[in-house]
PDB file of N, CA and C in Angstrom:
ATOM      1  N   UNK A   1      10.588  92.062 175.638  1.00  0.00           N
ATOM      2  CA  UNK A   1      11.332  92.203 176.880  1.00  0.00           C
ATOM      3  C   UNK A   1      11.407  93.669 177.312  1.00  0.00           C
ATOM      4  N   UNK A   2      11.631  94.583 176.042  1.00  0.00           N
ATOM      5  CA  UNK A   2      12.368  96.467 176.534  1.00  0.00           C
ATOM      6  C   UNK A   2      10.409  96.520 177.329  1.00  0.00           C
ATOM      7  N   UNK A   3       9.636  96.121 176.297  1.00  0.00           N
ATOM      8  CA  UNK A   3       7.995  96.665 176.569  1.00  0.00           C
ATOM      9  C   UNK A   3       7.503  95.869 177.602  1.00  0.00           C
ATOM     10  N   UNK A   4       7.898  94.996 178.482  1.00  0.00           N
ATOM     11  CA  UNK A   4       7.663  94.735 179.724  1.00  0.00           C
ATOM     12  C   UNK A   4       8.261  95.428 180.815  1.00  0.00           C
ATOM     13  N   UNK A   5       9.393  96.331 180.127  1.00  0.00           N
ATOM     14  CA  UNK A   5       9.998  96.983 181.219  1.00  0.00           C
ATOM     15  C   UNK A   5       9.247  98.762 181.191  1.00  0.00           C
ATOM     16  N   UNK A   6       8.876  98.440 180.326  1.00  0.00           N
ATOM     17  CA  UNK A   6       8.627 100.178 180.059  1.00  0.00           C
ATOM     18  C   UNK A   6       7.124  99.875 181.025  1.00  0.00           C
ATOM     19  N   UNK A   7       6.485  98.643 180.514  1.00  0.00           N
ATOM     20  CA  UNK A   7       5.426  98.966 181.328  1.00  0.00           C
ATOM     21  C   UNK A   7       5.472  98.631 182.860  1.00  0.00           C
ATOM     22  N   UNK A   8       6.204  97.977 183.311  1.00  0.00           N
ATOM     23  CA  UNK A   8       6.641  97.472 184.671  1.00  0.00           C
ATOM     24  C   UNK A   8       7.242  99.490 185.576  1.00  0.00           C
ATOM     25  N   UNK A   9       7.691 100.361 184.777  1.00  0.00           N
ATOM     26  CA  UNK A   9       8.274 101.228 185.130  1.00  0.00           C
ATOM     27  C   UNK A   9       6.620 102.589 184.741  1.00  0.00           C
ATOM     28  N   UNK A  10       6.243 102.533 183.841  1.00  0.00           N
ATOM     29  CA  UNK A  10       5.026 103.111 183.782  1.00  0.00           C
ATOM     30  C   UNK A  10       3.810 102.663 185.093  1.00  0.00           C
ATOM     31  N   UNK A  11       3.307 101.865 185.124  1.00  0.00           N
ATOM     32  CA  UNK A  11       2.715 100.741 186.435  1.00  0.00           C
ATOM     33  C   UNK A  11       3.283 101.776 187.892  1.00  0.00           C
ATOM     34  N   UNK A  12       4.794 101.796 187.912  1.00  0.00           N
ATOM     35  CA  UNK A  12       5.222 101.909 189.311  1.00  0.00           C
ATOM     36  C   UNK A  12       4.794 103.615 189.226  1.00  0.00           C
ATOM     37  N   UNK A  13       5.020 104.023 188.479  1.00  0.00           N
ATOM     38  CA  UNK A  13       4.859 105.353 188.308  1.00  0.00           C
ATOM     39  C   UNK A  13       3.549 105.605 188.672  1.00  0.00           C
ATOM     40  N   UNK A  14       2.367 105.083 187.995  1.00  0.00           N
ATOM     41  CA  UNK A  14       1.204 105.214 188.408  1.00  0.00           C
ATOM     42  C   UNK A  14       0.957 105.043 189.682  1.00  0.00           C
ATOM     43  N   UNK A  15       1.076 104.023 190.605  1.00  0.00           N
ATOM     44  CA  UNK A  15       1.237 103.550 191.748  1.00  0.00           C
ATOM     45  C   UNK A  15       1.618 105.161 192.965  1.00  0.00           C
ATOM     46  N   UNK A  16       2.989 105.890 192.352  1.00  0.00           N
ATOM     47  CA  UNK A  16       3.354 106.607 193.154  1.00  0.00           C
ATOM     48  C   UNK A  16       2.751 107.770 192.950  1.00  0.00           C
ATOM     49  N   UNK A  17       1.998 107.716 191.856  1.00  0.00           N
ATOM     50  CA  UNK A  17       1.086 109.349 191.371  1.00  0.00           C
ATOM     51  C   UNK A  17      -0.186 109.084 192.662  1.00  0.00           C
ATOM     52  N   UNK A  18      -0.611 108.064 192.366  1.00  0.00           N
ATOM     53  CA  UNK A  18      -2.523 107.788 192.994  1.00  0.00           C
ATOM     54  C   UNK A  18      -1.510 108.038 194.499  1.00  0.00           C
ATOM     55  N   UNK A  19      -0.618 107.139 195.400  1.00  0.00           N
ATOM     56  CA  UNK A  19      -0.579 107.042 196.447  1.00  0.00           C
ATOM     57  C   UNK A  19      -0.359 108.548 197.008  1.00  0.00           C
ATOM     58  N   UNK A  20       0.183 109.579 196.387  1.00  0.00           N
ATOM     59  CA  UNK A  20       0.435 110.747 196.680  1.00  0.00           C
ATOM     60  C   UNK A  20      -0.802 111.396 196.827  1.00  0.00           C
ATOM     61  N   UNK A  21      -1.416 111.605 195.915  1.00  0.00           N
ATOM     62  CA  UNK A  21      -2.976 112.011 195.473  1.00  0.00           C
ATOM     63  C   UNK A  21      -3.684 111.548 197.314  1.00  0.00           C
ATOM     64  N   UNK A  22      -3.382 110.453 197.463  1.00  0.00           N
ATOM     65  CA  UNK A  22      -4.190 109.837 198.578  1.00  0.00           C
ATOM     66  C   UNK A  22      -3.861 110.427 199.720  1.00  0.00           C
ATOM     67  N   UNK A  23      -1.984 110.986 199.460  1.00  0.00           N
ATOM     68  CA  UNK A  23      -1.191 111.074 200.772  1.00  0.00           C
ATOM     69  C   UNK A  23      -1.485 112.189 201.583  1.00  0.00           C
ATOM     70  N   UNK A  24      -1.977 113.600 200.324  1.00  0.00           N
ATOM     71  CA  UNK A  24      -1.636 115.092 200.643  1.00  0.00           C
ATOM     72  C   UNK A  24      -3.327 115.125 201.485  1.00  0.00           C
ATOM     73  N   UNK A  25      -4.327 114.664 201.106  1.00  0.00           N
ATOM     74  CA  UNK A  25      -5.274 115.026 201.966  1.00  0.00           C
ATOM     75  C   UNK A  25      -5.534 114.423 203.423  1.00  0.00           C
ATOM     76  N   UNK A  26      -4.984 113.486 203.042  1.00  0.00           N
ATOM     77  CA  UNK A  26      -4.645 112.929 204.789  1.00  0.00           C
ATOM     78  C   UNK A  26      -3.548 113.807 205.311  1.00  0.00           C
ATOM     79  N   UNK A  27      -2.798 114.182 204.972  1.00  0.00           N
ATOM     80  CA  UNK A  27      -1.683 114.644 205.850  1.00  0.00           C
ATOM     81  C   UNK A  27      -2.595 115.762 205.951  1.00  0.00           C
ATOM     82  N   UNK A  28      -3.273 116.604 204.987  1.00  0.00           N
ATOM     83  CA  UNK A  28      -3.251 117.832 205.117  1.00  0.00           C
ATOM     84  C   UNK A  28      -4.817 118.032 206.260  1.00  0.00           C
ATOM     85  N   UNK A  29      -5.508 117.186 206.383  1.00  0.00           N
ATOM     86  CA  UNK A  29      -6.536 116.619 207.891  1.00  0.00           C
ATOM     87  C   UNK A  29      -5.774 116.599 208.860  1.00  0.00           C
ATOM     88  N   UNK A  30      -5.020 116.191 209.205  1.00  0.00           N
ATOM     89  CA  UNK A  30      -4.461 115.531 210.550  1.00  0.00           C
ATOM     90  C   UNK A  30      -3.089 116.923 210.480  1.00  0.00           C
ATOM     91  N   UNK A  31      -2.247 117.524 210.370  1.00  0.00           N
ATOM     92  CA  UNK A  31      -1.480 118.816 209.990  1.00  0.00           C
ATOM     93  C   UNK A  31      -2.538 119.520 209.489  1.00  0.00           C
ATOM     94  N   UNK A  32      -3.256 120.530 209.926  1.00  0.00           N
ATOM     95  CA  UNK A  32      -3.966 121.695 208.775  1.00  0.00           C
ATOM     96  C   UNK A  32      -2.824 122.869 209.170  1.00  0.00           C
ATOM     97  N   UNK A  33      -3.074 123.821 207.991  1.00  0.00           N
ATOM     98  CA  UNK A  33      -1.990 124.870 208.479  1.00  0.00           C
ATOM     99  C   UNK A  33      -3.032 126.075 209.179  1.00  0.00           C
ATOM    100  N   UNK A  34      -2.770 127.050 209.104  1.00  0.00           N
ATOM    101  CA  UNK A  34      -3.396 127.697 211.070  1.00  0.00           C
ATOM    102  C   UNK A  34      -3.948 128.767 209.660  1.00  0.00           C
ATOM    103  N   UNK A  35      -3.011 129.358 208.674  1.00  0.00           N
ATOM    104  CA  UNK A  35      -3.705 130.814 208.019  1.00  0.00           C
ATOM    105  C   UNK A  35      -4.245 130.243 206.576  1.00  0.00           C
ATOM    106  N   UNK A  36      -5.608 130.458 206.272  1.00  0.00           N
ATOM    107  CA  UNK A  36      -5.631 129.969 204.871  1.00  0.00           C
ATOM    108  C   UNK A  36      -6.173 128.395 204.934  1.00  0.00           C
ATOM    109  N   UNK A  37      -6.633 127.716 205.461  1.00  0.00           N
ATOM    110  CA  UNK A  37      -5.815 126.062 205.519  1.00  0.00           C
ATOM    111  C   UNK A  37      -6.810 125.292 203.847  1.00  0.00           C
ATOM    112  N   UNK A  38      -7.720 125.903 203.181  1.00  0.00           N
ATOM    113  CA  UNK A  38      -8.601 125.738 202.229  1.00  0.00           C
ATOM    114  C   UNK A  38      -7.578 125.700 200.954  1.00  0.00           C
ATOM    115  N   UNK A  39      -7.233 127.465 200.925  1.00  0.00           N
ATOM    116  CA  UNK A  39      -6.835 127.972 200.152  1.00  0.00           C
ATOM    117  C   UNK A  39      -4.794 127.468 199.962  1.00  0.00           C
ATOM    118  N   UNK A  40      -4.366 126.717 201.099  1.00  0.00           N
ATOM    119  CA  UNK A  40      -3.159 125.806 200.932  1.00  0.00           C
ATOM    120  C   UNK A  40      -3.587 124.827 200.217  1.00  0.00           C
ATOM    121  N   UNK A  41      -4.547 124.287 200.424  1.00  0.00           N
ATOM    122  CA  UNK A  41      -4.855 123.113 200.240  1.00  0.00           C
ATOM    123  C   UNK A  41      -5.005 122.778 198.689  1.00  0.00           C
ATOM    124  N   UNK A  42      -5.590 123.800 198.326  1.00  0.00           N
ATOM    125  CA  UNK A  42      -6.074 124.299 197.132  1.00  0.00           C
ATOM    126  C   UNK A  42      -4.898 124.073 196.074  1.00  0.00           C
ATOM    127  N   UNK A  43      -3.906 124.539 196.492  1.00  0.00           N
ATOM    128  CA  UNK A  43      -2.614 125.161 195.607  1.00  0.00           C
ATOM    129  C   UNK A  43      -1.815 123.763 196.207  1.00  0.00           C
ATOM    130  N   UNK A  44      -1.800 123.198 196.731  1.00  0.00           N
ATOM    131  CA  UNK A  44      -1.051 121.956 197.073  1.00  0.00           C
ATOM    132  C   UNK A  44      -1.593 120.509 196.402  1.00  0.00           C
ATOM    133  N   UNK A  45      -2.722 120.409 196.744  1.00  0.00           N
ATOM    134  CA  UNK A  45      -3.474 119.475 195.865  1.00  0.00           C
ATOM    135  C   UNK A  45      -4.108 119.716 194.440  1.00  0.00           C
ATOM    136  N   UNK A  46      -4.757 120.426 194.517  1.00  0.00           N
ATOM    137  CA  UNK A  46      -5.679 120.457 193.021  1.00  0.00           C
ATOM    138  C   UNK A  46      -4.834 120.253 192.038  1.00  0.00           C
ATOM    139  N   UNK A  47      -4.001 120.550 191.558  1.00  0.00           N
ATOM    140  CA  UNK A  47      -2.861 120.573 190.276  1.00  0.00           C
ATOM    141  C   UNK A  47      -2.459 119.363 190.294  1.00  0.00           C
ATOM    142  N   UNK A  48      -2.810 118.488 191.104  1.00  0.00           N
ATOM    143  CA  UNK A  48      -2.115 117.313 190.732  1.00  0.00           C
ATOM    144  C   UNK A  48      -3.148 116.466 190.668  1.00  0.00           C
ATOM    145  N   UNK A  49      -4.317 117.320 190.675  1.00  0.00           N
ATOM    146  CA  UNK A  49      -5.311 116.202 190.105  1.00  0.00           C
ATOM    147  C   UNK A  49      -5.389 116.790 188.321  1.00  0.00           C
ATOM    148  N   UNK A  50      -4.777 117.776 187.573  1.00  0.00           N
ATOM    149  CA  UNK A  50      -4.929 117.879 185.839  1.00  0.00           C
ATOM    150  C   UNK A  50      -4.503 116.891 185.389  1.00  0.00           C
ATOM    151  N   UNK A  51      -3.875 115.962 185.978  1.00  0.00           N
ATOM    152  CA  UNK A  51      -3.414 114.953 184.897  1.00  0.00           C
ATOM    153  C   UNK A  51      -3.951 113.677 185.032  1.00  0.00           C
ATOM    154  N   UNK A  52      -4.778 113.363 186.303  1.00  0.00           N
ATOM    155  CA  UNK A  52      -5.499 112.236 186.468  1.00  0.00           C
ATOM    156  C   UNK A  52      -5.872 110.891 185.349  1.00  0.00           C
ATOM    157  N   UNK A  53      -6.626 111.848 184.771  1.00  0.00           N
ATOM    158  CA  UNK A  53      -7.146 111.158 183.355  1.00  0.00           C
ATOM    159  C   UNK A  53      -6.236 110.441 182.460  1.00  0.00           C
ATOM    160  N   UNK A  54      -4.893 111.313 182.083  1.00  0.00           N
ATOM    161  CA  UNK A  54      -3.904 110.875 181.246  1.00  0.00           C
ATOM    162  C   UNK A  54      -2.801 110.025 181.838  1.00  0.00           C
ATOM    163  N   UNK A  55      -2.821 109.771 183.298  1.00  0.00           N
ATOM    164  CA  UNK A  55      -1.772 109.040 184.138  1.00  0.00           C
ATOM    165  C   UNK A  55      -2.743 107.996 184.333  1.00  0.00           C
ATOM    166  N   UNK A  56      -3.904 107.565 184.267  1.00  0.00           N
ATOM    167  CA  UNK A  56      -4.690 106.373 184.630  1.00  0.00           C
ATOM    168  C   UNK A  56      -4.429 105.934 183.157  1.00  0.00           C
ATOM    169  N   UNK A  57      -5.055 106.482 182.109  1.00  0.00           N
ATOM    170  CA  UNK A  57      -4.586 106.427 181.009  1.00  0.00           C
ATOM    171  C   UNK A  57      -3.482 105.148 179.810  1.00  0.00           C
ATOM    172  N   UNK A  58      -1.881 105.939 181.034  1.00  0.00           N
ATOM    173  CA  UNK A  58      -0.714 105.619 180.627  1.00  0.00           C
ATOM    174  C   UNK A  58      -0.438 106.270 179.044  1.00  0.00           C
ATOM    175  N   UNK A  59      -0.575 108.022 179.420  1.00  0.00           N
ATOM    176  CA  UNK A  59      -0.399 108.672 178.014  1.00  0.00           C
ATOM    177  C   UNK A  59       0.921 109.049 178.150  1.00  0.00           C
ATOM    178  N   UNK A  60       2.297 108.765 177.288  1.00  0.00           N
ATOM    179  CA  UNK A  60       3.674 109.045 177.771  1.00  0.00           C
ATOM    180  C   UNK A  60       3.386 111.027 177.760  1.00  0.00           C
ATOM    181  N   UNK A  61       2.605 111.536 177.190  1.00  0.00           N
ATOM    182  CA  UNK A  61       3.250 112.862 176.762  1.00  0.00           C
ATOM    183  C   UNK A  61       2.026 113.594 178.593  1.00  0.00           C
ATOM    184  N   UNK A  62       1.730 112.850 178.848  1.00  0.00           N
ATOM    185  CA  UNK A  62       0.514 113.282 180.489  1.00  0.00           C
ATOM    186  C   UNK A  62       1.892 112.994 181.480  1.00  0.00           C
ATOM    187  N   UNK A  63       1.881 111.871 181.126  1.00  0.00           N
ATOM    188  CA  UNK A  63       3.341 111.836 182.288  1.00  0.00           C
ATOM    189  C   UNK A  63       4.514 112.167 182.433  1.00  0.00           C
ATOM    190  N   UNK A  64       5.242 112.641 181.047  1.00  0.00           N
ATOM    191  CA  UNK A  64       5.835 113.526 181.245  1.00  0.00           C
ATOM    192  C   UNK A  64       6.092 114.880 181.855  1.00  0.00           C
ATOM    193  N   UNK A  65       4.923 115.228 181.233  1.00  0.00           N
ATOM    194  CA  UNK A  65       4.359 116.956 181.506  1.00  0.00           C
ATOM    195  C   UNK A  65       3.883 116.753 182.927  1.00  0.00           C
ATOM    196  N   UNK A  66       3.499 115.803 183.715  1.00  0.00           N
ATOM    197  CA  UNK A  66       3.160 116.081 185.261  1.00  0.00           C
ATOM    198  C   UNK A  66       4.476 115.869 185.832  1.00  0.00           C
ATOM    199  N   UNK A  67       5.533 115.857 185.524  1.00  0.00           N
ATOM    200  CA  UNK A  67       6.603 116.357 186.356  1.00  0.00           C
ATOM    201  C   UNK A  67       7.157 117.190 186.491  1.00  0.00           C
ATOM    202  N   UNK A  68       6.672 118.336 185.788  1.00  0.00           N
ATOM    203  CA  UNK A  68       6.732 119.852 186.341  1.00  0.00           C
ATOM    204  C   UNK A  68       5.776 120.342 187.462  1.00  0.00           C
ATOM    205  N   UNK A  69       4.411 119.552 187.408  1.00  0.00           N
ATOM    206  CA  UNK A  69       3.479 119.522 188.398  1.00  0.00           C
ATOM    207  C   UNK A  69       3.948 119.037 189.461  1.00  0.00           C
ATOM    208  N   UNK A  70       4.892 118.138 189.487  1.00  0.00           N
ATOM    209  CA  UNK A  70       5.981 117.516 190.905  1.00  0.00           C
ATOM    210  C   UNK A  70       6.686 118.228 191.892  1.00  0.00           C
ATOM    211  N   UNK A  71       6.993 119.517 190.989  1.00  0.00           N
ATOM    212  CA  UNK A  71       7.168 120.679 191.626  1.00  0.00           C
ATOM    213  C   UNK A  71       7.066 120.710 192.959  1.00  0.00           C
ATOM    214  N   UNK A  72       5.813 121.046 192.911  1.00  0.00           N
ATOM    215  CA  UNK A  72       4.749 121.491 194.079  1.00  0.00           C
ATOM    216  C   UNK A  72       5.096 120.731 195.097  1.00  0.00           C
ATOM    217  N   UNK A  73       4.662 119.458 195.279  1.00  0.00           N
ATOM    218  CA  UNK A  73       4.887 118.069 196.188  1.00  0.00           C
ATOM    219  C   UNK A  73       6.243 118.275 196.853  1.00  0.00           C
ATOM    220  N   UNK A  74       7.197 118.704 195.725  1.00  0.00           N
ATOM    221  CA  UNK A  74       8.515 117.874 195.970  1.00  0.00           C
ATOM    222  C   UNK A  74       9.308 119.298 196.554  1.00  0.00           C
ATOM    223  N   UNK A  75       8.752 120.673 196.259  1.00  0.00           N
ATOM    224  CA  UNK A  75       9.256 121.131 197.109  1.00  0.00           C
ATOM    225  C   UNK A  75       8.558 121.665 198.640  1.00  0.00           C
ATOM    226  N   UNK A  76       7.306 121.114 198.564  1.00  0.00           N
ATOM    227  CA  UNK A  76       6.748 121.021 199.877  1.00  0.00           C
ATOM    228  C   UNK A  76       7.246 120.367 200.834  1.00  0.00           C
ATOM    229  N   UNK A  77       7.983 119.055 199.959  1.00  0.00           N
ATOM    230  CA  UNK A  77       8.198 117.702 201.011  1.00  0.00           C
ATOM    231  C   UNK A  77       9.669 118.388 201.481  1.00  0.00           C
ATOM    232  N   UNK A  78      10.717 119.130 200.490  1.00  0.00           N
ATOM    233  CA  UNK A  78      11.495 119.764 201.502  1.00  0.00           C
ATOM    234  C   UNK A  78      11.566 120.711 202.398  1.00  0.00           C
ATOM    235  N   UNK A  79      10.738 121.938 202.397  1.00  0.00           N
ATOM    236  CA  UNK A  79      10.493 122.647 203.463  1.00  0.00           C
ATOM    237  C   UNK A  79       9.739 121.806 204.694  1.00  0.00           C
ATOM    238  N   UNK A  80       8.974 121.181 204.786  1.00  0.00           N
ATOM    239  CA  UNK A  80       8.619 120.517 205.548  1.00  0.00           C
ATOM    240  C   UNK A  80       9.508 119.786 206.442  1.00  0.00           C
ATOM    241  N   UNK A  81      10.835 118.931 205.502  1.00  0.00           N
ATOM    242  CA  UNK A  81      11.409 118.258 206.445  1.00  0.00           C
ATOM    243  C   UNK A  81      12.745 119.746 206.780  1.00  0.00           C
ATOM    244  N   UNK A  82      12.853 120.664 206.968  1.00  0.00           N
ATOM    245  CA  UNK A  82      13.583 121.949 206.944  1.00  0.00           C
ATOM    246  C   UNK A  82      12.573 122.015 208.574  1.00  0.00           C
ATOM    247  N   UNK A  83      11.683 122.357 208.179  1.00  0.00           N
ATOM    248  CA  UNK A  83      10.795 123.255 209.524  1.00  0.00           C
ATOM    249  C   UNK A  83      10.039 122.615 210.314  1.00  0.00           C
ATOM    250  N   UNK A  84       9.620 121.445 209.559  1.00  0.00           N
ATOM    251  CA  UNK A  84       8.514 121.085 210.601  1.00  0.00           C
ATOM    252  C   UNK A  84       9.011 119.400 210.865  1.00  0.00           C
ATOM    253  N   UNK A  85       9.463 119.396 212.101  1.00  0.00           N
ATOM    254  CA  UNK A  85       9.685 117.889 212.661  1.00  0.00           C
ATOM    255  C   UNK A  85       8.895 117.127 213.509  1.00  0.00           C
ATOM    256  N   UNK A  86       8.248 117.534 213.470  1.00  0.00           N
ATOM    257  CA  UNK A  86       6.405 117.116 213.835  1.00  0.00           C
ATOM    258  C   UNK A  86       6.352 116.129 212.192  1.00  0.00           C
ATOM    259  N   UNK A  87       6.736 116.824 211.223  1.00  0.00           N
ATOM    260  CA  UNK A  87       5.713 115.878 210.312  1.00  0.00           C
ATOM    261  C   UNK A  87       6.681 115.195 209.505  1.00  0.00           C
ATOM    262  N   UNK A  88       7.820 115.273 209.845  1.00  0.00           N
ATOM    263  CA  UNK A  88       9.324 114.621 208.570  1.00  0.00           C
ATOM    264  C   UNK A  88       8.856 113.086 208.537  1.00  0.00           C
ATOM    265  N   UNK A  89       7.814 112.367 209.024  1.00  0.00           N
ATOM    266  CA  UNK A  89       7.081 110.956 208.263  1.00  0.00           C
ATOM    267  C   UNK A  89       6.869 111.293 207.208  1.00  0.00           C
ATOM    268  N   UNK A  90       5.169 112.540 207.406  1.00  0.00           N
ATOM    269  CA  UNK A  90       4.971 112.815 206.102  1.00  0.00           C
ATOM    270  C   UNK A  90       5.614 112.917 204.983  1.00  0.00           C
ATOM    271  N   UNK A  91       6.702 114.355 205.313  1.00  0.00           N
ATOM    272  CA  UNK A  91       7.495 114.772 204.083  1.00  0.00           C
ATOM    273  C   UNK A  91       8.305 113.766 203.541  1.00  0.00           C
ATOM    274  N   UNK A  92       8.713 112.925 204.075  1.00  0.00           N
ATOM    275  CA  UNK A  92       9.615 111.528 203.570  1.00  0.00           C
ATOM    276  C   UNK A  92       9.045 111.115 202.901  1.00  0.00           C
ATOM    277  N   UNK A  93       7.355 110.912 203.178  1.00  0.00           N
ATOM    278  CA  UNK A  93       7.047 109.964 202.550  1.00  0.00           C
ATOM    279  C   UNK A  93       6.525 110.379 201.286  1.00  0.00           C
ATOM    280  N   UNK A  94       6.063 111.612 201.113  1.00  0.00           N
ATOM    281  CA  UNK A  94       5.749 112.427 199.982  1.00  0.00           C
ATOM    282  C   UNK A  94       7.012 112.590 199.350  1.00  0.00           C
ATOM    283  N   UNK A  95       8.062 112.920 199.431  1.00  0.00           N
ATOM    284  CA  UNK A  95       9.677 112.882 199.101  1.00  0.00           C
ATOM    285  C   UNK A  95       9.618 111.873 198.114  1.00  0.00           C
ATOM    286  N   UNK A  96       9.789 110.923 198.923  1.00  0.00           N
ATOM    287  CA  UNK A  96       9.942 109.116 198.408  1.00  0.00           C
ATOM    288  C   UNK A  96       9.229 108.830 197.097  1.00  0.00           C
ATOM    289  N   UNK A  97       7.665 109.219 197.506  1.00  0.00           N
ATOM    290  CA  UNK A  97       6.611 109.455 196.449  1.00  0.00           C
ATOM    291  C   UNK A  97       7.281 109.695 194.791  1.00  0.00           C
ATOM    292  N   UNK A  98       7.097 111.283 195.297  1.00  0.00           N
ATOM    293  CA  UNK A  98       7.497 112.161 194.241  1.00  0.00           C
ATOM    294  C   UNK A  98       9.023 111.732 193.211  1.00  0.00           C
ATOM    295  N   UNK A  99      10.331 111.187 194.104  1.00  0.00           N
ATOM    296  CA  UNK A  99      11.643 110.355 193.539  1.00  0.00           C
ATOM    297  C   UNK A  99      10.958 109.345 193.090  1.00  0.00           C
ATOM    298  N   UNK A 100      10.432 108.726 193.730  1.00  0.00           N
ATOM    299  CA  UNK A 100       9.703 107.003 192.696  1.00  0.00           C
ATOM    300  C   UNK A 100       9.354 107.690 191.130  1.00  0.00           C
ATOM    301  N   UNK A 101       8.160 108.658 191.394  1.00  0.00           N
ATOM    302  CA  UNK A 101       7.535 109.140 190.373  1.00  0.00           C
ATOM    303  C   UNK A 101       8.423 109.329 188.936  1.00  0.00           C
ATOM    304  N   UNK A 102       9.753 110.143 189.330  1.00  0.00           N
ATOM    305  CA  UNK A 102      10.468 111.195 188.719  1.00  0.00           C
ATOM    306  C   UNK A 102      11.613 109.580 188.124  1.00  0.00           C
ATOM    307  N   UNK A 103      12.008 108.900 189.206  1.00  0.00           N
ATOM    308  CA  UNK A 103      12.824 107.778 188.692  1.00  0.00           C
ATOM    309  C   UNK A 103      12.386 106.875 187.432  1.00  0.00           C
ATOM    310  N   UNK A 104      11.196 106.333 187.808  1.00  0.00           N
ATOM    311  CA  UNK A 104      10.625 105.635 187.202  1.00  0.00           C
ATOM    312  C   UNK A 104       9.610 106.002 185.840  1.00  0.00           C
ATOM    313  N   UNK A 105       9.672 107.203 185.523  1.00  0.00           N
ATOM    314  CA  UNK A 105       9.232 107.978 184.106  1.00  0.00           C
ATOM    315  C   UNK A 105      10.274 107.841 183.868  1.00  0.00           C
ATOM    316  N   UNK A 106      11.748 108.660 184.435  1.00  0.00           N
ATOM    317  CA  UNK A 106      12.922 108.599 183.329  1.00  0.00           C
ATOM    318  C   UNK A 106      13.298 107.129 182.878  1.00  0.00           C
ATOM    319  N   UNK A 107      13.210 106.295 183.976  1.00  0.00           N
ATOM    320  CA  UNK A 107      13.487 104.691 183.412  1.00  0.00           C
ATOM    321  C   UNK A 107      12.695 104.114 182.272  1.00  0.00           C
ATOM    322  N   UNK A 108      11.399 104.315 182.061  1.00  0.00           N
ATOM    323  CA  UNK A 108      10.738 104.253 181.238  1.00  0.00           C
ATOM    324  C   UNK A 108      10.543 104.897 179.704  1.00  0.00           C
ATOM    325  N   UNK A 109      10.932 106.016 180.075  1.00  0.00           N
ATOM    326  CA  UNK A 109      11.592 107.059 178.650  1.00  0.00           C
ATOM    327  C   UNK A 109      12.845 106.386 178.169  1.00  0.00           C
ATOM    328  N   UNK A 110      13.299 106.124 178.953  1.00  0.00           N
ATOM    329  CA  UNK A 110      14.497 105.633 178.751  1.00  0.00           C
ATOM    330  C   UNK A 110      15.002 104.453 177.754  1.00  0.00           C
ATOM    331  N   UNK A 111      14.153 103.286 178.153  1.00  0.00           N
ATOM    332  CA  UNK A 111      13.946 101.892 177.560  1.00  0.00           C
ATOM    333  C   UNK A 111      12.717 102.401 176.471  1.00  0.00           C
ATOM    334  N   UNK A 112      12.105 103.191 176.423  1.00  0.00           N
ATOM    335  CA  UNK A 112      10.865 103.634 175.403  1.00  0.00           C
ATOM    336  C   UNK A 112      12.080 103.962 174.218  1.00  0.00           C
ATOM    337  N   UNK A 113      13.238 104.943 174.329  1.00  0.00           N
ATOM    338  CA  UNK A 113      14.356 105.088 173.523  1.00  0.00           C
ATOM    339  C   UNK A 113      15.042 104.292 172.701  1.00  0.00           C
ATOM    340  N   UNK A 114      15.580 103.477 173.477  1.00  0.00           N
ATOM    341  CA  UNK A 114      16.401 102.106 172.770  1.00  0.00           C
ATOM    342  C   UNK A 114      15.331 101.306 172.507  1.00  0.00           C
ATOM    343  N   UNK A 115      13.509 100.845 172.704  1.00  0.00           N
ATOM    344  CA  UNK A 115      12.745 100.696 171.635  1.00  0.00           C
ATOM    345  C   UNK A 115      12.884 101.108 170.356  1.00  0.00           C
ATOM    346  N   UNK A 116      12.522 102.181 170.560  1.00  0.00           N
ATOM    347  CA  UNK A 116      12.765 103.008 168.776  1.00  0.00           C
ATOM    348  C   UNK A 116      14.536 103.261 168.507  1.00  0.00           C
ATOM    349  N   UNK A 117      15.365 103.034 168.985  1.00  0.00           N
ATOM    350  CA  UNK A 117      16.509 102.823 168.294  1.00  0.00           C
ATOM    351  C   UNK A 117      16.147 101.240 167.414  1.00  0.00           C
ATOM    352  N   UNK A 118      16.335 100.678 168.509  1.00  0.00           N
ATOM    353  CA  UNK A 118      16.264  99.253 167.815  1.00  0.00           C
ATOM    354  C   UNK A 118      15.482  99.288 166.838  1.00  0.00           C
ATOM    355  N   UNK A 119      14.197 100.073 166.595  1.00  0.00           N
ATOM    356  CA  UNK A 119      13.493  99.951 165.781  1.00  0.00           C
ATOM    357  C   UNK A 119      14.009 100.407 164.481  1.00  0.00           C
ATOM    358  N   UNK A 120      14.841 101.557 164.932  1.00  0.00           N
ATOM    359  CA  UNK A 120      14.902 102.311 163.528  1.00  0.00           C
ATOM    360  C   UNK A 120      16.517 101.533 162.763  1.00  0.00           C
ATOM    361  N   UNK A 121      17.114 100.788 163.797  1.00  0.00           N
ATOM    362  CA  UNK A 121      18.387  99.797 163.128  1.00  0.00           C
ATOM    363  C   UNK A 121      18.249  98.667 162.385  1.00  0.00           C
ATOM    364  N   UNK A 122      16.605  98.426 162.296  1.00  0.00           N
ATOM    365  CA  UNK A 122      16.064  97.117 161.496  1.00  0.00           C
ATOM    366  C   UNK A 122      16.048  97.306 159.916  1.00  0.00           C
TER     367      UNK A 122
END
């Protein structure tokens, strides 16, 4: 039952990693920024493709560690909805993204925990 939930919460997580991955180069086509628009792009996306491998994966210690890489996303998605109201779809929706992401690892760490409690009370 805990390991249907861990993976039901791992799953969603994945879900909100790829859809982001998908989100930033479309937004960043249709919004380019005016100075640099390569070299944004660069530093906005690429880093969140290092963990690709280990989030398709489902490696707990890849998905952990890419939520410091969330960083990036998550404080893009607030300056964005701060300055630019032209694009507060986007940033919401990258927002949204990035909270799914961050919710649903801790939910999963979480029930991964009281796994190995239970385990270790046997």
């Amino acid at each position: 039952m805990i390991q249907n939930k861990i993976e039901y919460h791992l799953k969603l997580s994945q879900i909100s990693y790829f859809l982001l991955i998908i989100l930033i180069p479309i937004w960043w086509f249709i919004y380019p920024t005016t100075q640099y628009p390569y070299l944004v792009f660069s530093i906005w996306w690429i880093p969140l493709l290092f963990p690709l491998k280990g989030i398709y994966l489902k490696k707990n210690y890849t998905m952990a560690w890419t939520i410091f890489i969330f960083i990036i996303p998550f404080c893009h998605a607030l300056m964005s909805l701060i300055s630019n109201p032209s694009e507060i779809r986007w940033a919401l929706t990258e927002l949204m993204l990035v909270s799914s992401y961050y919710f649903h690892i801790f939910k999963a760490s979480k029930f991964q925990r009281s796994l190995e409690q239970r385990d270790l009370n046997k």
